[in-house]
Protein backbone atom coordinates (compact mmCIF):
# COMPACT_ATOMS: atom_id res chain seq x y z
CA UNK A 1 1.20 -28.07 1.44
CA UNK A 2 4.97 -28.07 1.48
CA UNK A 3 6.69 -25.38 0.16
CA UNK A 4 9.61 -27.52 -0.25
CA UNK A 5 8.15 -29.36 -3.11
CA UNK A 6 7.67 -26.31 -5.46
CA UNK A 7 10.72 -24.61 -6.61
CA UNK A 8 11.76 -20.99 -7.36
CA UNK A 9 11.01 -20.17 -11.19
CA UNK A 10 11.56 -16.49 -11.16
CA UNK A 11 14.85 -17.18 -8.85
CA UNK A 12 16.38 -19.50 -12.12
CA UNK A 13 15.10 -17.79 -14.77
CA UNK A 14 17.17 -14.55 -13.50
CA UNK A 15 19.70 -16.20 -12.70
CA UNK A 16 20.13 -18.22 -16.32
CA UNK A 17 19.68 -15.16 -17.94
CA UNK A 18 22.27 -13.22 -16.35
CA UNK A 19 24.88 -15.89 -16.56
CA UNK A 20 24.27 -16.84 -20.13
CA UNK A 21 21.91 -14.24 -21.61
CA UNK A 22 19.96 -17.23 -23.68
CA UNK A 23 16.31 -15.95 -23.03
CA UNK A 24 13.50 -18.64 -22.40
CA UNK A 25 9.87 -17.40 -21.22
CA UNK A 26 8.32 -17.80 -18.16
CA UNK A 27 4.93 -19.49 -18.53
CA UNK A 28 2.62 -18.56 -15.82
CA UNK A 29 -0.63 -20.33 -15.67
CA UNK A 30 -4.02 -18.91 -14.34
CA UNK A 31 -7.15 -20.43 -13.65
CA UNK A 32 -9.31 -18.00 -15.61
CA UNK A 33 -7.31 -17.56 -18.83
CA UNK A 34 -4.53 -19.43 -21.47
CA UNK A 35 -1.53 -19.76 -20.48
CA UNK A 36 0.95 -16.30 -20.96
CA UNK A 37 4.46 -16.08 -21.00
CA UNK A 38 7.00 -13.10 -18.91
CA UNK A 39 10.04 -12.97 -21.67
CA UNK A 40 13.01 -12.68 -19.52
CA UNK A 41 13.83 -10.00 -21.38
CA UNK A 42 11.79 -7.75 -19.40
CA UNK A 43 12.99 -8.35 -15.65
CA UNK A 44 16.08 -6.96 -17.32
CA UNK A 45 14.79 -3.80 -19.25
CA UNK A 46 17.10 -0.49 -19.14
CA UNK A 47 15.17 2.52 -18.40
CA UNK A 48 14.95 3.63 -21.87
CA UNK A 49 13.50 0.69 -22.17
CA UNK A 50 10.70 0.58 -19.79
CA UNK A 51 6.96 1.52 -20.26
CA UNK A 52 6.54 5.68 -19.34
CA UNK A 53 3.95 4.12 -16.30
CA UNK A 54 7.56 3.12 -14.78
CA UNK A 55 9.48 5.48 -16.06
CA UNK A 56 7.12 8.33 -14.43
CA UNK A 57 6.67 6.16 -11.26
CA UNK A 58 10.70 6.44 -10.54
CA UNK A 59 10.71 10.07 -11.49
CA UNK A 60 8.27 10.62 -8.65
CA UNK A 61 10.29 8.49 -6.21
CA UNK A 62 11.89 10.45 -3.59
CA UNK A 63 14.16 9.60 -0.32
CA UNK A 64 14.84 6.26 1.13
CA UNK A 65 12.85 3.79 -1.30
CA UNK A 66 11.35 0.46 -0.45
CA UNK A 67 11.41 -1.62 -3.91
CA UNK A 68 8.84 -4.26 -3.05
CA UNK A 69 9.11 -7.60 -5.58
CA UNK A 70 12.27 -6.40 -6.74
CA UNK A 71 12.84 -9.16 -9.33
CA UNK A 72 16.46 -8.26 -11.56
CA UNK A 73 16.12 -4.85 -9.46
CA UNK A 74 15.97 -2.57 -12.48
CA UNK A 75 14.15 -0.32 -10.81
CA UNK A 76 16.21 -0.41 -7.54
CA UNK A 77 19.44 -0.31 -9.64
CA UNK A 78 18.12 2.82 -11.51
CA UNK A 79 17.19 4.46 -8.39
CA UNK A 80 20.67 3.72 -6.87
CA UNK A 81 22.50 4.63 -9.76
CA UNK A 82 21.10 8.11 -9.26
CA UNK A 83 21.85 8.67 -5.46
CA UNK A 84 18.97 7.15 -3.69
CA UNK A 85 19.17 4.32 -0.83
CA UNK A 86 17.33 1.86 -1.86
CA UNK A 87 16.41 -1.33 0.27
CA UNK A 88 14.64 -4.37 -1.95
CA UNK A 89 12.14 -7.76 -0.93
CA UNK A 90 11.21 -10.29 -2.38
CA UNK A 91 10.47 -13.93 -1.83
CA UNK A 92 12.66 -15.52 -4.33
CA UNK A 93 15.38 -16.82 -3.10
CA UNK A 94 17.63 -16.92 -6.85
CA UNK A 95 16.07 -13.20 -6.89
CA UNK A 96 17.47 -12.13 -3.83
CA UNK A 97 20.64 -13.35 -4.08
CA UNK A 98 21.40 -12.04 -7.50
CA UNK A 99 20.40 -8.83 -6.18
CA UNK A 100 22.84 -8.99 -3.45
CA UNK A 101 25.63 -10.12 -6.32
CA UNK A 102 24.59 -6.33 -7.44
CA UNK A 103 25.36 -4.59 -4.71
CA UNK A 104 22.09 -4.09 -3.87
CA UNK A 105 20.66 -4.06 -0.32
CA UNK A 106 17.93 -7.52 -1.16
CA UNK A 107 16.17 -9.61 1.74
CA UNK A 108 14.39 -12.36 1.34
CA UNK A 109 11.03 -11.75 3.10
CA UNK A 110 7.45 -11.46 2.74
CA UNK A 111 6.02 -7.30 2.07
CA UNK A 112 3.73 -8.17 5.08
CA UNK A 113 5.95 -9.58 7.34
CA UNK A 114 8.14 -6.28 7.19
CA UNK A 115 7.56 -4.04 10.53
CA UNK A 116 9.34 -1.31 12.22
CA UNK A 117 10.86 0.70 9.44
CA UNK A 118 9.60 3.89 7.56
CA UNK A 119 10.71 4.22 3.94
CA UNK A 120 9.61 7.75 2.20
CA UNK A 121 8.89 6.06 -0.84
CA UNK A 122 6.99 2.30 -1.75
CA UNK A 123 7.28 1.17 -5.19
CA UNK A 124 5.03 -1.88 -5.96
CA UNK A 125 5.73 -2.22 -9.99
CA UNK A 126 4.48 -4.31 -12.73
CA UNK A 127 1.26 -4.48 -10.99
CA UNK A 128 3.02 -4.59 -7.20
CA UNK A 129 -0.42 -4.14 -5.72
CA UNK A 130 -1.29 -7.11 -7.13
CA UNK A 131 -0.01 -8.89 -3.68
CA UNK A 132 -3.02 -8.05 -2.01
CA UNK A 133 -4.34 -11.32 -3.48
CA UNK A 134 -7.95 -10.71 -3.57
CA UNK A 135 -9.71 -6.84 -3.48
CA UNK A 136 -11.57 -8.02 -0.55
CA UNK A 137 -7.39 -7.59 1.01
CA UNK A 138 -6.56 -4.56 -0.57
CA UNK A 139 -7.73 -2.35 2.54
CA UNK A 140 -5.11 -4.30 4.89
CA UNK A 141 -2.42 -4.10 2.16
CA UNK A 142 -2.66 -0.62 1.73
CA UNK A 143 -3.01 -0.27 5.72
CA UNK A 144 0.26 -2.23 5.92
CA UNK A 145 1.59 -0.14 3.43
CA UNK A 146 0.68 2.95 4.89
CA UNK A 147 2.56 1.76 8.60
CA UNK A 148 5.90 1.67 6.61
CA UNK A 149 5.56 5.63 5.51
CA UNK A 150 7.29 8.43 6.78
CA UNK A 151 5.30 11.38 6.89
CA UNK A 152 5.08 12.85 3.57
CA UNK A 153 5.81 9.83 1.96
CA UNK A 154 4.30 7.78 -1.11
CA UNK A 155 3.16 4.63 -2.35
CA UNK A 156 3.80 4.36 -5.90
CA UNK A 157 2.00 1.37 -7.83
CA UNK A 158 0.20 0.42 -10.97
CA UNK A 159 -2.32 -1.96 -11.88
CA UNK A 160 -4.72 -2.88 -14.80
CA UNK A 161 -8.19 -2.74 -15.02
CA UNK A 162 -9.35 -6.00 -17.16
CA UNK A 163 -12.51 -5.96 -17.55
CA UNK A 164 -11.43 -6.31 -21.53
CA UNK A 165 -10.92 -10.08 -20.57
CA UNK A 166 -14.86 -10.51 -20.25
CA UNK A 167 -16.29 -8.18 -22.91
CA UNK A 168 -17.75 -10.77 -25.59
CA UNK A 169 -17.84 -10.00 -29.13
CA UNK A 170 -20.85 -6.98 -28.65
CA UNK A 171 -19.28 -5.43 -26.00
CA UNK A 172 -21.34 -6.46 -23.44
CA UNK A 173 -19.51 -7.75 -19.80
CA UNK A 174 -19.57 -11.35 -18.54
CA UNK A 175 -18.98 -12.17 -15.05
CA UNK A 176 -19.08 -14.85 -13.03
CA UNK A 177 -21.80 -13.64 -10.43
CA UNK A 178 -19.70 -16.27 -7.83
CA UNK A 179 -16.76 -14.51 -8.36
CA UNK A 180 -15.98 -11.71 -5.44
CA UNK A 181 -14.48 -9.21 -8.07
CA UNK A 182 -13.13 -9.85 -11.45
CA UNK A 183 -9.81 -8.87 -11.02
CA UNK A 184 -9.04 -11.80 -8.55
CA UNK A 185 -6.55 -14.51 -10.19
CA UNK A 186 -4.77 -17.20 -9.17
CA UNK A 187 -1.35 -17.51 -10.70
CA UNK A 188 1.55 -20.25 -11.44
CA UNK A 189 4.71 -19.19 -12.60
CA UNK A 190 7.09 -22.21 -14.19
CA UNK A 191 10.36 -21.99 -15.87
CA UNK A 192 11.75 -25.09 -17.34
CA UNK A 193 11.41 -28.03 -14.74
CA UNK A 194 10.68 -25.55 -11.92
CA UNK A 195 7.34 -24.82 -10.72
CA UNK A 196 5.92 -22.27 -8.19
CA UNK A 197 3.21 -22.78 -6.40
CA UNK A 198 -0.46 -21.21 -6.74
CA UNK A 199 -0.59 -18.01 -5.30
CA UNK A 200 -3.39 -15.35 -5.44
CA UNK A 201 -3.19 -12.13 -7.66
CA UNK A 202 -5.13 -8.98 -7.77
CA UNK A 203 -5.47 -6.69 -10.77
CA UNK A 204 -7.94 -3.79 -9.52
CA UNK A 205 -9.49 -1.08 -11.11
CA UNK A 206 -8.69 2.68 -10.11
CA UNK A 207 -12.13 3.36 -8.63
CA UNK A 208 -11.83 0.50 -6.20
CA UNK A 209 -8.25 1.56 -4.83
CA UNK A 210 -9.37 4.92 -5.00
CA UNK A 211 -12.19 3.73 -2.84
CA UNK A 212 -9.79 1.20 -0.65
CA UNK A 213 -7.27 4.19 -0.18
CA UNK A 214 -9.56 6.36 1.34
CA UNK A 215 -10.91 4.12 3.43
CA UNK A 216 -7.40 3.56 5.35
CA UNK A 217 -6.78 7.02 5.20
CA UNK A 218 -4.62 7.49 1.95
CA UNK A 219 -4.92 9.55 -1.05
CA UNK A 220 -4.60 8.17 -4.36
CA UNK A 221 -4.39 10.08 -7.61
CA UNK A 222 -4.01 8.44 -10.92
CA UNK A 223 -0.82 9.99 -12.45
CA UNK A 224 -0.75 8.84 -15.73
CA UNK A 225 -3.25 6.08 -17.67
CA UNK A 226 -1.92 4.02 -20.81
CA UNK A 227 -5.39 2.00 -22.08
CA UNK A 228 -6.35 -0.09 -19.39
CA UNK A 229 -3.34 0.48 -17.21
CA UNK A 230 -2.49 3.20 -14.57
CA UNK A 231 -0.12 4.71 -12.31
CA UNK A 232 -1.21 5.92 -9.00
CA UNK A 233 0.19 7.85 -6.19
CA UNK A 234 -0.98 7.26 -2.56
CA UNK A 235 -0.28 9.26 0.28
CA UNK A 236 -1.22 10.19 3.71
CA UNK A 237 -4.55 13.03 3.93
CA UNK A 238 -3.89 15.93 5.62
């Protein structure tokens, strides 16, 4: 399908926001669940202001960083505030080039299409890992991932585990026996007019990155856990 008849939701909403600071929600559909809504607000949290899963994760980062989905670039602007080079991606096009009105060094390109560099830290925020689509990906995401290290370096993400979504009223769990894995979603993101298209989105559990990880030859401890949400830390076994 052509891409040329979607347009670039998270690309305007940043952009809106920063000129004229009058927040209106993203809506992003799914085809499991109601419709939820990202207030702009958050793509442009100060640190104080974040969650202590992303404040921790950018305490931990160290050397030259690779922000991957950058968004606003809070994180990348935090980082670079503080001494570290910082290169960001992403695939919005408004995203990019408000980054770039930032001072920030953005490129518009796909996380898998990136080869021949070595960054000593990956940052895959607000559920950054969920760009492995599907959990039946996750082992060539994380291999991917793993190409673009340095030795000694890191891969810093978080994710959710939602199995909360399926408990019914007694507790018990409900899945869809067709379904691969239950943290597989498909996602649309629209803002205003503007629609994205349907992409796939992975929210995985720790046990089954823990287990992808290892399998591609990476080490991941969960640093801290919030509920249903956790920060890991992946690097290379010795």
């Amino acid at each position: 399908m052509n891409e040329k008849k979607y347009g670039d939701p998270i690309g305007a909403a940043i952009k809106e926001y920063a000129d004229k600071r009058r927040p209106e929600d993203i809506i992003v559909s799914s085809n499991i669940c109601e419709d939820d809504i990202i207030p702009l607000e958050v793509l442009f949290r100060k640190h104080d202001e974040m969650p202590q899963i992303e404040q921790k994760a950018l305490s931990l980062a160290r050397g030259h960083v690779l922000d991957v989905g950058a968004g606003a670039g809070i994180h990348a602007t935090y980082l670079q505030d503080l001494g570290f080079k910082v290169d960001c991606i992403d695939i919005s096009e408004g995203a990019v080039e408000y980054l770039k009105s930032n001072d920030l060094n953005a490129e518009r390109i796909n996380f898998f299409s990136l080869k021949d560099r070595k960054y000593d830290t990956i940052l895959m925020l607000m559920n950054g890992i969920g760009i492995a689509g599907k959990l039946s990906n996750l082992e060539k995401t994380l291999e991917h991932a793993k190409s673009l290290l340095n030795p000694g370096g890191k891969i810093l993400c978080d994710s959710s585990d939602i199995h909360s979504l399926y408990e019914d009223e007694d507790g018990a769990l409900w899945v869809d026996l067709n379904t691969e894995y239950y943290g597989n979603f498909r996602f649309q993101m629209k803002y205003k007019k503007q629609k994205g298209p349907w992409f796939d989105w992975l929210y995985v559990d720790f046990d089954n990155l823990f287990q992808a990880a290892k399998k591609v030859g990476l080490k991941a401890i969960r640093v801290l856990e919030e509920d249903d949400h956790y920060l890991a830390e992946l690097t290379l076994e010795k």
